[in-house]
Protein backbone atom coordinates (compact mmCIF):
# COMPACT_ATOMS: atom_id res chain seq x y z
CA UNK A 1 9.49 119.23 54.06
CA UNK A 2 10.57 116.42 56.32
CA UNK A 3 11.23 118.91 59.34
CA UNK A 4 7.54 119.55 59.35
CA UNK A 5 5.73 116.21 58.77
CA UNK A 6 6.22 113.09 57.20
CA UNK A 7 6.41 112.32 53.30
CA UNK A 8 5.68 109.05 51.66
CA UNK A 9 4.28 109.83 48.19
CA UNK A 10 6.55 110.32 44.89
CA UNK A 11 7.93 113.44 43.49
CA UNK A 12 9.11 112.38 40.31
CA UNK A 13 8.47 115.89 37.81
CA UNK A 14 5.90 117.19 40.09
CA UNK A 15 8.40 119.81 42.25
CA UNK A 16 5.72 122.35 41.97
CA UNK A 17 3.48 119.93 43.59
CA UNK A 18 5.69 119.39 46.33
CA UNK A 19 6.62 123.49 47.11
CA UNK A 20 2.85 123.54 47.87
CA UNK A 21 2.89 121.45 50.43
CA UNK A 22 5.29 123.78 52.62
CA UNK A 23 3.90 125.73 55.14
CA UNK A 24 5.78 128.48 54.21
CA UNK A 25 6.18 128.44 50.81
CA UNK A 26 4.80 131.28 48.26
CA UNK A 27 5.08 129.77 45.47
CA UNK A 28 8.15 127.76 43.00
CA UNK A 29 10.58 130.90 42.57
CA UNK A 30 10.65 131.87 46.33
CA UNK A 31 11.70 128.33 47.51
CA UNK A 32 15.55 128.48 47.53
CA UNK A 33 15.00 131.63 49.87
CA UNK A 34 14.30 129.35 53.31
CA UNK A 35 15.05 131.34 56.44
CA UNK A 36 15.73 130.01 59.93
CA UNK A 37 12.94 130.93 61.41
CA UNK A 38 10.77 128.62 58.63
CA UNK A 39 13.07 125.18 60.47
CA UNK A 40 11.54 124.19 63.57
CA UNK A 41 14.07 124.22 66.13
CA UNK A 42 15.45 121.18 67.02
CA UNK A 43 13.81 119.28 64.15
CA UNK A 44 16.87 118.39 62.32
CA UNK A 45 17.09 115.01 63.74
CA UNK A 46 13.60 114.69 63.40
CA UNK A 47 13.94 115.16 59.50
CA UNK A 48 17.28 112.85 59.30
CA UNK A 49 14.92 110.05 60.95
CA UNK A 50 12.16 110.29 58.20
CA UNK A 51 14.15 110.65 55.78
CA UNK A 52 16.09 107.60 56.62
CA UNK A 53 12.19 105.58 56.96
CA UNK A 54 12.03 107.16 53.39
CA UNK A 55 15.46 105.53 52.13
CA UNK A 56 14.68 102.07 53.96
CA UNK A 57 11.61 101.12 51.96
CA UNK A 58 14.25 100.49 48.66
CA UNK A 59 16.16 97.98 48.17
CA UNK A 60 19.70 98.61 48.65
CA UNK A 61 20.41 97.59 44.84
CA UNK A 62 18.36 99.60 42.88
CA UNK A 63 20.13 102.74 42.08
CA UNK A 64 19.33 106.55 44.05
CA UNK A 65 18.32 107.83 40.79
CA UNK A 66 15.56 105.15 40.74
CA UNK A 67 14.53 105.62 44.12
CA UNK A 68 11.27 107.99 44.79
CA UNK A 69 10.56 109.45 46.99
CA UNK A 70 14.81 109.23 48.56
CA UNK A 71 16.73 111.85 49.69
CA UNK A 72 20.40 111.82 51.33
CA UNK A 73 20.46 116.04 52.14
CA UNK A 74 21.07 115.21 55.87
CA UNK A 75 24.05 113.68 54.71
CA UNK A 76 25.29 116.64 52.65
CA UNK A 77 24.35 118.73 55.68
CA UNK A 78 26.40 116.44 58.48
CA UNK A 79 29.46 115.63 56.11
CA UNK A 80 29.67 118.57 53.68
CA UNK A 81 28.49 121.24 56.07
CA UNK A 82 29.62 120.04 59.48
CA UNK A 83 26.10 120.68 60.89
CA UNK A 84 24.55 117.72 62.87
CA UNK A 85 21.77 119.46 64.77
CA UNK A 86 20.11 122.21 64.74
């Protein structure tokens, strides 16, 4: 979601909710299924950079699991995958 706009608002048990507010999203089963052409080109960094504004806003000693909305996949992507742009 963060390569195609900001997100400040919680997502704690509402998934569902969220998968509607992806352009490109069907509906809750098709959502693993995200092909290249539904990234905006480029907006990796874009994402990272929200999602990081996202992360800030906690405190560093509350725990992740306690932290909504957070997310750390750019970090999966960059160290686990190898990718840093795209």
């Amino acid at each position: 979601m963060l390569h195609h706009k900001p997100v400040q608002s919680t997502f704690g048990g509402v998934c569902g909710e969220a998968v509607k507010l992806l352009p490109f999203a069907n509906d809750a089963e098709n959502i693993k299924n995200v092909l290249p052409e539904q990234i905006p080109k480029g907006s990796f960094a874009l994402a990272k950079k929200r999602a990081q504004e996202i992360n800030a806003q906690h405190p560093a000693h509350k725990a992740k699991d306690l932290r909504d909305p957070y997310t750390d996949v750019y970090e999966f992507v960059e160290e686990g995958l190898g990718i840093t742009a795209y």
